[in-house]
Protein backbone atom coordinates (compact mmCIF):
# COMPACT_ATOMS: atom_id res chain seq x y z
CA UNK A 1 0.00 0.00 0.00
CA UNK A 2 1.39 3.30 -0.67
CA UNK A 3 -0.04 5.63 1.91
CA UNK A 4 1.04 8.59 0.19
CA UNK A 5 -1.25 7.84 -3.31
CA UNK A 6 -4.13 7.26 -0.12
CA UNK A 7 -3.24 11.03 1.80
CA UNK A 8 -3.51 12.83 -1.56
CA UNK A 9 -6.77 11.28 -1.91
CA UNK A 10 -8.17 12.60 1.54
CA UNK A 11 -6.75 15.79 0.83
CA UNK A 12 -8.30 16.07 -2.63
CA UNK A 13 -11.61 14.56 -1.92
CA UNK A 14 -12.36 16.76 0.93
CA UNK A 15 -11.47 19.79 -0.99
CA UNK A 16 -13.81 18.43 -3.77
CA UNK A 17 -16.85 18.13 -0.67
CA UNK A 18 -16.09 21.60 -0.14
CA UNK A 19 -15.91 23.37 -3.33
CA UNK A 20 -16.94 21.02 -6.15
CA UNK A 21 -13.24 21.77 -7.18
CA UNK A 22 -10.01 19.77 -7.03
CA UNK A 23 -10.46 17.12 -9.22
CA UNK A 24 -8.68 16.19 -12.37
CA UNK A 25 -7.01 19.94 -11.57
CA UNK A 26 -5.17 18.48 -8.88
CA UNK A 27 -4.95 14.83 -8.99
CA UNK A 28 -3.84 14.40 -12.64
CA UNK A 29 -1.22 16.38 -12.44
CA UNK A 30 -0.06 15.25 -8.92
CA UNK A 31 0.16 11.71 -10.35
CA UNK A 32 1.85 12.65 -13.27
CA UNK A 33 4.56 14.59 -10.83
CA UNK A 34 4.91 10.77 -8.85
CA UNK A 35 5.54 9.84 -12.56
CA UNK A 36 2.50 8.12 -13.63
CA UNK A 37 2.34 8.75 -17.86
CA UNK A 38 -0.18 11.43 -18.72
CA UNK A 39 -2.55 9.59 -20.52
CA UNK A 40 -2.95 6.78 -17.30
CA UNK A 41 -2.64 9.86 -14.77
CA UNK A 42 -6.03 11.24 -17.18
CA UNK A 43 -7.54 8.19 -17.54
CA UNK A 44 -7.00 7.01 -13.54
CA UNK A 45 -8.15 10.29 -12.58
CA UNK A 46 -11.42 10.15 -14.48
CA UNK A 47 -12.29 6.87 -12.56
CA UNK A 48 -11.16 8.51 -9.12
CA UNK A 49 -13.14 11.83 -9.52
CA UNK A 50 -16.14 9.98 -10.88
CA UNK A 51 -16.19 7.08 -7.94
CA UNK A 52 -15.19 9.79 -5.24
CA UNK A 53 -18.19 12.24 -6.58
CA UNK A 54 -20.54 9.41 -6.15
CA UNK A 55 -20.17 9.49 -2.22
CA UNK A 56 -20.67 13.15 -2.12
CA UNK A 57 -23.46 13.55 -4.70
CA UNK A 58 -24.86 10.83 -2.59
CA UNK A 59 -24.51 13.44 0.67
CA UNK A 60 -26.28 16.21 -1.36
CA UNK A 61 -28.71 14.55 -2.83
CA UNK A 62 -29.77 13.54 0.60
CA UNK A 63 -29.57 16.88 1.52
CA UNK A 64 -31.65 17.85 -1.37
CA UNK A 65 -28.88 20.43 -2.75
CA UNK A 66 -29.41 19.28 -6.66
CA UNK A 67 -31.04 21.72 -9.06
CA UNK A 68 -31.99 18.99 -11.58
CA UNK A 69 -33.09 21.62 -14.75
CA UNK A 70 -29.49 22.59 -14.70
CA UNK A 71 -28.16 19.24 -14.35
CA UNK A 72 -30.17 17.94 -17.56
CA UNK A 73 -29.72 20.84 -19.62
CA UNK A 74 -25.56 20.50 -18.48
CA UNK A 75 -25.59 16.71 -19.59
CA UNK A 76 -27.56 16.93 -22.58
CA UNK A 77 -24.20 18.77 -23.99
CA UNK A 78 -21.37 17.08 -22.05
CA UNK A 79 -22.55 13.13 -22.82
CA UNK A 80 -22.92 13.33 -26.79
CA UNK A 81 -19.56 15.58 -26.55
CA UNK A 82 -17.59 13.33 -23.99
CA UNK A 83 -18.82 10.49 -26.41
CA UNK A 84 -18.04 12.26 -29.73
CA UNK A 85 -14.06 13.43 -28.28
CA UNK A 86 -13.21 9.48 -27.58
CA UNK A 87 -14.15 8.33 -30.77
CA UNK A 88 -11.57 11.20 -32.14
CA UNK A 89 -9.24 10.02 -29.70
CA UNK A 90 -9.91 6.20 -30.64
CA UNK A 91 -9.57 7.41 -34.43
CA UNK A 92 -6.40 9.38 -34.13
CA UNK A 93 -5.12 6.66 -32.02
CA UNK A 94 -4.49 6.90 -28.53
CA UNK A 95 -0.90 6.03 -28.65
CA UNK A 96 -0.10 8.86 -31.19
CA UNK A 97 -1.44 11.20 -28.82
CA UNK A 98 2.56 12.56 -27.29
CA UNK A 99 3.20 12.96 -23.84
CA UNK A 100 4.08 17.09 -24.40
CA UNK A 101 0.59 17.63 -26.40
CA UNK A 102 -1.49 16.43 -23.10
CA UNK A 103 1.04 18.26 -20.64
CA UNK A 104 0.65 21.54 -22.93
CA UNK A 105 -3.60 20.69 -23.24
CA UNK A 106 -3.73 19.68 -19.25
CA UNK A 107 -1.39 22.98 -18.73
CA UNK A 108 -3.80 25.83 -20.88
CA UNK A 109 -6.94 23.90 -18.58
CA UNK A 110 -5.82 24.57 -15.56
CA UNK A 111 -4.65 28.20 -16.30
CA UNK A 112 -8.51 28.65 -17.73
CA UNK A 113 -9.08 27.11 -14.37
CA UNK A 114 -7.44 28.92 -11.81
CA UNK A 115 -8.81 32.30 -13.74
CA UNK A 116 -12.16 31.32 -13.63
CA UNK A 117 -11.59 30.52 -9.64
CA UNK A 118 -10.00 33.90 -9.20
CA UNK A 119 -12.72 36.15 -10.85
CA UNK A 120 -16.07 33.77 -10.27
CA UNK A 121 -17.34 36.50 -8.02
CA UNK A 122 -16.43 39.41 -11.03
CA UNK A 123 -18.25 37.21 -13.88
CA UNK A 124 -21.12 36.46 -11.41
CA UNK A 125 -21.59 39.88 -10.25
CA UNK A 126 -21.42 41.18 -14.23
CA UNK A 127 -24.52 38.38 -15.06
CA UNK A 128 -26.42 39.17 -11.64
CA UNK A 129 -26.70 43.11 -12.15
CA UNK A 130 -27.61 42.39 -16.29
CA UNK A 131 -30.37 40.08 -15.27
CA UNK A 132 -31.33 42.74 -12.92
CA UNK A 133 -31.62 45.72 -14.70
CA UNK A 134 -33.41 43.59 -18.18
CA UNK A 135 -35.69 42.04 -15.48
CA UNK A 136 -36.13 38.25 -14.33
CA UNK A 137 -37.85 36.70 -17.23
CA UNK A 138 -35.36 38.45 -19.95
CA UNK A 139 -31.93 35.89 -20.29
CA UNK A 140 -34.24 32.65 -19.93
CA UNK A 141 -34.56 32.13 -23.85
CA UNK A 142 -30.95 31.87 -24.11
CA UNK A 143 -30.19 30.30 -20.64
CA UNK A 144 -31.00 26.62 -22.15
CA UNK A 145 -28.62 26.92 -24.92
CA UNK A 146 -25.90 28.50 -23.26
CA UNK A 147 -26.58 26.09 -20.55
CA UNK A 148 -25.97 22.81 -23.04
CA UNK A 149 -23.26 24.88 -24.49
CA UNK A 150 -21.40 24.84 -21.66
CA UNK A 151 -21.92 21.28 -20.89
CA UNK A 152 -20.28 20.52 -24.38
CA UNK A 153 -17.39 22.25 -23.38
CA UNK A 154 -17.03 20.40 -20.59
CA UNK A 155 -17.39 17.33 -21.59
CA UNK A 156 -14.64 18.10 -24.27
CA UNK A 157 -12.17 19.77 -21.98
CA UNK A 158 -13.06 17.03 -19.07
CA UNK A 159 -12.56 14.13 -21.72
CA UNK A 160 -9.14 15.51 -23.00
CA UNK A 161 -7.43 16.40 -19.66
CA UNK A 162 -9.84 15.10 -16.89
CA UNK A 163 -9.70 18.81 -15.45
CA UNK A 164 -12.92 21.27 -16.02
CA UNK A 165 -15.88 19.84 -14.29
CA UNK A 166 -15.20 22.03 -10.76
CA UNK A 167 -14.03 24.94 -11.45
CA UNK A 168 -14.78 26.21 -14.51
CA UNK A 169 -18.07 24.33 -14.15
CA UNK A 170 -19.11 26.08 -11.34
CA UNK A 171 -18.15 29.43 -12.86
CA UNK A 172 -20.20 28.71 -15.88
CA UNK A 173 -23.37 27.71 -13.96
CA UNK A 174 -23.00 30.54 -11.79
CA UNK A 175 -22.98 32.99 -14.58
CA UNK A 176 -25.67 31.42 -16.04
CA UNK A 177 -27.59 31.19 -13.26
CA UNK A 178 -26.92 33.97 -10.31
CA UNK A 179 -30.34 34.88 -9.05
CA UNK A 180 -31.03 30.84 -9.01
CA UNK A 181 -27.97 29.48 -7.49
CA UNK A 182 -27.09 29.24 -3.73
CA UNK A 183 -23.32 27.85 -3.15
CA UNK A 184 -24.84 24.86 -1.95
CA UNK A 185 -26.93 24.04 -4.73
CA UNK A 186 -24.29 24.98 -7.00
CA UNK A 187 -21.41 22.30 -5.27
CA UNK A 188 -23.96 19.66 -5.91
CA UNK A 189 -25.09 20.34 -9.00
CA UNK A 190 -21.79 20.11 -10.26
CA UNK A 191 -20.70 17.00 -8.60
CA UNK A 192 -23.90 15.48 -9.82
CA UNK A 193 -22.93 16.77 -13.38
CA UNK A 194 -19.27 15.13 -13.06
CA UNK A 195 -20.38 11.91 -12.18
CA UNK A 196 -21.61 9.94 -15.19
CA UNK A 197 -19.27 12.86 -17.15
CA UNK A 198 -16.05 11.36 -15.90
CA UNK A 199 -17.24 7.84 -15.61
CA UNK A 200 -18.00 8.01 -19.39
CA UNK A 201 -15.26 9.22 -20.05
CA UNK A 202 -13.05 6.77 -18.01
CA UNK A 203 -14.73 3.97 -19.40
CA UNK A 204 -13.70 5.25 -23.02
CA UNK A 205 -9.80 5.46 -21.52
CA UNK A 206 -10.63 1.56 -20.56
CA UNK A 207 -11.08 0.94 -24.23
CA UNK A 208 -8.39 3.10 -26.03
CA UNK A 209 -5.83 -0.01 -25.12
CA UNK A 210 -2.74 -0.86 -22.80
CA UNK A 211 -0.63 2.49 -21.94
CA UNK A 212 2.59 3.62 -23.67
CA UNK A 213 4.63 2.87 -20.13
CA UNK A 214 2.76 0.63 -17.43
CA UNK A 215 3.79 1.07 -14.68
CA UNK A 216 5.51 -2.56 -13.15
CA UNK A 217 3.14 -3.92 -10.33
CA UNK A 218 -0.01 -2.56 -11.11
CA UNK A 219 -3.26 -4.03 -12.53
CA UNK A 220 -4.05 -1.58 -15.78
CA UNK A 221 -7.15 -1.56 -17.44
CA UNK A 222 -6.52 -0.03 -21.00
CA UNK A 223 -5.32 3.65 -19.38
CA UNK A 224 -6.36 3.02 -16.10
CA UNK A 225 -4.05 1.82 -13.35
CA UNK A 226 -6.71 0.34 -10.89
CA UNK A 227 -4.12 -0.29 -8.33
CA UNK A 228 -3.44 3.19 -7.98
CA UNK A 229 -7.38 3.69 -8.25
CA UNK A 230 -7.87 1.92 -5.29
CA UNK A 231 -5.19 3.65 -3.38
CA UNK A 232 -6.88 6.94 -4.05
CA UNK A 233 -10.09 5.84 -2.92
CA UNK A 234 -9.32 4.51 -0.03
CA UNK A 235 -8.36 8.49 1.24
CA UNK A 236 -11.12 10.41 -0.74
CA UNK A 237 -14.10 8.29 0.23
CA UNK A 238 -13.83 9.64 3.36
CA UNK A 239 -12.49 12.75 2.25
CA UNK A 240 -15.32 14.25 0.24
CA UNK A 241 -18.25 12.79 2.65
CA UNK A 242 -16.27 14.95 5.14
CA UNK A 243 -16.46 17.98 3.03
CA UNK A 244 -19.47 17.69 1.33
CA UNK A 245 -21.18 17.88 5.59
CA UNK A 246 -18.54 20.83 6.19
CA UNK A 247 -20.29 22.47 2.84
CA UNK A 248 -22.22 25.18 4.77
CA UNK A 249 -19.87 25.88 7.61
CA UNK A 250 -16.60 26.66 5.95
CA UNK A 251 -16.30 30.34 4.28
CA UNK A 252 -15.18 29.46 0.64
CA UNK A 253 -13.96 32.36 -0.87
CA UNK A 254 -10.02 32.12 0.93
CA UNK A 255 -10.19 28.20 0.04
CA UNK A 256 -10.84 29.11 -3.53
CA UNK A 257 -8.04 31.89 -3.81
CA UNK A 258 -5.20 29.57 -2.03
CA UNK A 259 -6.78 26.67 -4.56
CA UNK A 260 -6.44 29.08 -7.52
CA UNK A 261 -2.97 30.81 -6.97
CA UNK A 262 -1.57 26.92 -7.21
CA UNK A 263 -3.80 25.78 -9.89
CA UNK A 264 -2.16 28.99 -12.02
CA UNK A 265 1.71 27.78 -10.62
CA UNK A 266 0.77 23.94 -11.71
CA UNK A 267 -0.43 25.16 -15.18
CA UNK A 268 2.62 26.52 -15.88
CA UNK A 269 4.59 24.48 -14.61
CA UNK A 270 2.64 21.67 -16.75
CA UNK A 271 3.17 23.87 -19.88
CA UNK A 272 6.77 25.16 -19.03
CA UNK A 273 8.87 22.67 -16.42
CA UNK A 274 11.81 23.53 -14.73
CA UNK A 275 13.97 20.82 -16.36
């Protein structure tokens, strides 16, 4: 057992119960600094975020936190385009895809994400006082696009890199929805979206076939290192339960800042490393 593959996934999951954020933009690129190859560190983390998002949709649901308009009009978009992004993949040929084209792609995500953490409450504000002064009524012919819109996007960027469904989920909702959404409702809403998102997905990183570089002693399942899998659930079962109950009590907005100043030093580091 490596115990340290189980503390990041404590540490992730509860900051995933808290926040809906910390995902794919932390875990895939954590594993791929313990060395894991980037399309395995993707693939694993798909499984992990989707499994681990179960136990805390599970938590809000219960708490009856899930705006489920949003949620259809988000998956409407991010299935078919989750779906439509593997069979490019599969086409192209998973093994052609290089090792500096996912770090660069995983790199310009998490940069889009740590931006859209840092000015949520700028973008939200903007949306909130247009709804305002054109009245209630006056965005909701164009919310339901926009809305499946951005679940396309998501299911693109979250099929490529694994990173997208927290933050820059939550920032999209949120601007598309600020007189509607309540942080709580938000959280779970987007957890709820990111479930059958990233299990989708991982199941299609089953199927693209056996890894470039396996990594010796571990069961792999096409891209997915289920060892490793395992380890990480072990911490962020317990993890994101944890946070998803500590939802209403903790203030988020110094959580998010610290979580986007080193989601903005990761993406560069993913796009420009030291060596």
């Amino acid at each position: 057992m490596d115990w340290a593959n189980t503390l990041s996934g404590l540490i992730v999951g509860l900051l995933i119960g808290m926040t809906g954020v910390g995902g794919g933009s932390l875990m895939a690129p954590l594993l791929i600094f313990f060395g894991y190859p980037p399309m395995t560190a993707v693939g694993t983390d798909l499984w992990f975020a989707g499994l681990t998002k179960c136990f805390g949709g599970y938590v809000h649901h219960r708490q009856g936190s899930v705006d489920r308009q949003v949620l259809r009009r988000l998956l409407i978009g991010s299935i078919p385009a989750a779906i439509v992004t593997l069979l490019i993949m599969r086409w192209i040929g998973a093994a052609q895809i290089k090792k500096g084209v996912m770090l660069n792609a995983l790199g310009v995500v998490l940069i889009l994400t740590a931006f859209a953490t840092l000015f949520r409450t700028h973008l939200v504000r903007w949306s909130h006082h247009y709804q305002r002064a054109h009245g209630h009524d006056a965005p909701l012919n164009v919310q339901t696009p926009l809305t499946i819109l951005a679940g396309m996007f998501l299911g693109t960027m979250v099929t490529l890199t694994s990173v997208g469904a927290g933050a820059l989920g939550v920032t999209l909702v949120y601007a598309l929805y600020p007189l509607r959404m309540k942080t709580a409702i938000l959280v779970a809403t987007d957890i709820m979206h990111a479930i059958p998102l990233t299990l989708i997905a991982g199941i299609g990183y089953m199927l693209l076939g056996a890894p470039v570089r396996p990594v010796p002693g571990h069961f792999m399942l096409g891209n997915v290192d289920a060892t490793l899998l395992w380890q990480l659930l072990i911490g962020s079962v317990p993890g994101i339960v944890s946070g998803a109950m500590l939802t209403r009590y903790i203030p988020e907005q110094g959580l998010r800042t610290v979580l986007a100043l080193m989601l903005l030093g990761v993406g560069f580091f993913m796009i420009w490393p030291l060596h």
